[in-house]
C-alpha atoms as a PDB file:
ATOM      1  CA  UNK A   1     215.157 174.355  75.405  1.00  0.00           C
ATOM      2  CA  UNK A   2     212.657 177.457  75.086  1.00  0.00           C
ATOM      3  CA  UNK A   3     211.406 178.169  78.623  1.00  0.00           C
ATOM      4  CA  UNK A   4     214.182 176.345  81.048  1.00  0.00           C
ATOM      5  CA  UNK A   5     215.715 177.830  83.604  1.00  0.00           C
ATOM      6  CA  UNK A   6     219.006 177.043  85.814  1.00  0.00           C
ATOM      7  CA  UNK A   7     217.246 177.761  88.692  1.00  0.00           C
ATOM      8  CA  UNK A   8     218.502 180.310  91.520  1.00  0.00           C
ATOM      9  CA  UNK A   9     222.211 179.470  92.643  1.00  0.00           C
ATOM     10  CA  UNK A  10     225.446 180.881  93.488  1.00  0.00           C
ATOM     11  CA  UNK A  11     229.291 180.317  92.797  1.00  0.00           C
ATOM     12  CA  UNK A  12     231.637 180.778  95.211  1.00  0.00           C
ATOM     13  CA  UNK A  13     233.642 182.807  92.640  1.00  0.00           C
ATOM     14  CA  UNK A  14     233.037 184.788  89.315  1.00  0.00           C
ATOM     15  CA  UNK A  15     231.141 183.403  86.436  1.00  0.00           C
ATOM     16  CA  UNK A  16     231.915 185.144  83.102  1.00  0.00           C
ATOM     17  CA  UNK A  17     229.727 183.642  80.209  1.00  0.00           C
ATOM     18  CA  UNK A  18     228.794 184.654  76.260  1.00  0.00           C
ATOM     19  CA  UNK A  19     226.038 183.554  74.600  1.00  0.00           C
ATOM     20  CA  UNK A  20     226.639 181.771  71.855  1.00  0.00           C
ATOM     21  CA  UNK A  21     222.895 180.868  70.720  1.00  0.00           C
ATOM     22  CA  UNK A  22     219.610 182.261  71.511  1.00  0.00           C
ATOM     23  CA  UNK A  23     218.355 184.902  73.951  1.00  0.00           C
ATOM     24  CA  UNK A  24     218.533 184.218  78.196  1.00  0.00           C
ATOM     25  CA  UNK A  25     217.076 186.373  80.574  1.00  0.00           C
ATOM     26  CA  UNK A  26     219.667 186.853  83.551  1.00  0.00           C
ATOM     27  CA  UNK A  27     218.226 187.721  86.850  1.00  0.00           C
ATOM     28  CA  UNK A  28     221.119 188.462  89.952  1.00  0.00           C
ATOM     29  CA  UNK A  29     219.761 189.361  93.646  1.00  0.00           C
ATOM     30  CA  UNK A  30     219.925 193.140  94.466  1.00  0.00           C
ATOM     31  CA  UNK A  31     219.936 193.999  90.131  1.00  0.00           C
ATOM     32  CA  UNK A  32     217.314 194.568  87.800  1.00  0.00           C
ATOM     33  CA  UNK A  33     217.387 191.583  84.945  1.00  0.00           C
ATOM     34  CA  UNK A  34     219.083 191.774  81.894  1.00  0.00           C
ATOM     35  CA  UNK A  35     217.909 190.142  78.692  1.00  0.00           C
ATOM     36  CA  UNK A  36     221.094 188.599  77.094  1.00  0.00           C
ATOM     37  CA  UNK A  37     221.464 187.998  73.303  1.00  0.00           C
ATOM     38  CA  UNK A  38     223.633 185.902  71.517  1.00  0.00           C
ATOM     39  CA  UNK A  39     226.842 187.173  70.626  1.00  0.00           C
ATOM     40  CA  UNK A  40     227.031 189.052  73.880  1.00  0.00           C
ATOM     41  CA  UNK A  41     228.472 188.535  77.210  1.00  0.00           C
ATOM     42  CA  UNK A  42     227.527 189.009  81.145  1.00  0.00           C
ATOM     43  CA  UNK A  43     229.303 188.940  84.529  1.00  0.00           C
ATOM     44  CA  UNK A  44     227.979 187.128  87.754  1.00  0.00           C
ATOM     45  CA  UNK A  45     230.384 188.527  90.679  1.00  0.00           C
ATOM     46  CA  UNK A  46     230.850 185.949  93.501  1.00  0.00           C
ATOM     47  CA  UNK A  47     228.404 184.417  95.835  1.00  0.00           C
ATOM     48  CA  UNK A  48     225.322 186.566  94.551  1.00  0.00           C
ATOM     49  CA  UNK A  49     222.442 184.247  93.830  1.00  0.00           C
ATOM     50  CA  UNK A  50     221.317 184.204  90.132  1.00  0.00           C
ATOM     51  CA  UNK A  51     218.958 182.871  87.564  1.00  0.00           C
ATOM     52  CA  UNK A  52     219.636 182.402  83.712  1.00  0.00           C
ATOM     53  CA  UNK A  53     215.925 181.695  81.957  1.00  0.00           C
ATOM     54  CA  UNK A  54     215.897 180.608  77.937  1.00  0.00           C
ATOM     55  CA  UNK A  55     213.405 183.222  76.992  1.00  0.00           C
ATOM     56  CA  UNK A  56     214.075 182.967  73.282  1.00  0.00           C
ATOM     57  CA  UNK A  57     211.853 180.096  70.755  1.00  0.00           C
ATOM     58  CA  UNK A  58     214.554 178.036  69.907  1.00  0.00           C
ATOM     59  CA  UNK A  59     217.518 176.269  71.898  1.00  0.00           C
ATOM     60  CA  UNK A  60     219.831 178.713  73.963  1.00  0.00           C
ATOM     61  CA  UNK A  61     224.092 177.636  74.270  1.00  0.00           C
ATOM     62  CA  UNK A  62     226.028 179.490  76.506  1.00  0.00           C
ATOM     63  CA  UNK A  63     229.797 179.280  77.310  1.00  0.00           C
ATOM     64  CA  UNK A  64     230.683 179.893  80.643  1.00  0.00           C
ATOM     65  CA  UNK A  65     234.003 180.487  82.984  1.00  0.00           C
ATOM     66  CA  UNK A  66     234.159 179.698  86.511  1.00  0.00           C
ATOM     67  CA  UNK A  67     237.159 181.503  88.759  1.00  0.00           C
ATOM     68  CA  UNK A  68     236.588 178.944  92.023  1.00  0.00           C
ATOM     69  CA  UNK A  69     238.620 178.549  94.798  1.00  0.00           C
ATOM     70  CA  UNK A  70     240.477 174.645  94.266  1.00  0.00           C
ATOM     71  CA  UNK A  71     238.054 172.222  95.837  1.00  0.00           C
ATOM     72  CA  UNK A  72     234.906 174.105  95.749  1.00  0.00           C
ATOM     73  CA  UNK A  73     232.043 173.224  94.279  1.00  0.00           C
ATOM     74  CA  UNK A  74     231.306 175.324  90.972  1.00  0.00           C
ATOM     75  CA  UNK A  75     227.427 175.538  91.722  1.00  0.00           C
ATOM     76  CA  UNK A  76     225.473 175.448  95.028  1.00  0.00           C
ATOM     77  CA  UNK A  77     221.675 175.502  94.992  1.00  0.00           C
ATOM     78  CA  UNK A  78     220.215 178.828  96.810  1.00  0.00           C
ATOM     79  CA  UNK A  79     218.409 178.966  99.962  1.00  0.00           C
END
């Protein structure tokens, strides 16, 4: 929905993703943020904390790949 965030996290390995609808604002420790459209693609290297926001006026779908380490969790809240 317009307005939701993930909220800050990490991933013990890489996250590839593509927007498929609507427009996210990506924000990654130590980068400046990126608005993302749909249609386009970012890259979340391992373990770096990292916020997706829906910052478009409709709802936002993303498609996302996770390269984790068997057994880990995909996801971990940030400290």
């Amino acid at each position: 929905e317009p307005g939701v965030a993930a909220g800050r996290h990490t991933h013990p390995g890489e996250e590839l993703g593509y927007v498929l609808e609507g427009k996210l604002l990506l924000e990654i420790d130590g980068q400046p943020p990126k608005t993302i459209n749909a249609g386009e693609t970012f890259f979340v290297p391992a373990g770096l904390v990292h916020d997706g926001k829906n910052i478009g006026t409709g709802k936002a779908k993303v498609l996302a790949t996770y390269v984790v380490e068997k057994g880990k969790p995909v996801a971990s809240p940030a400290k």
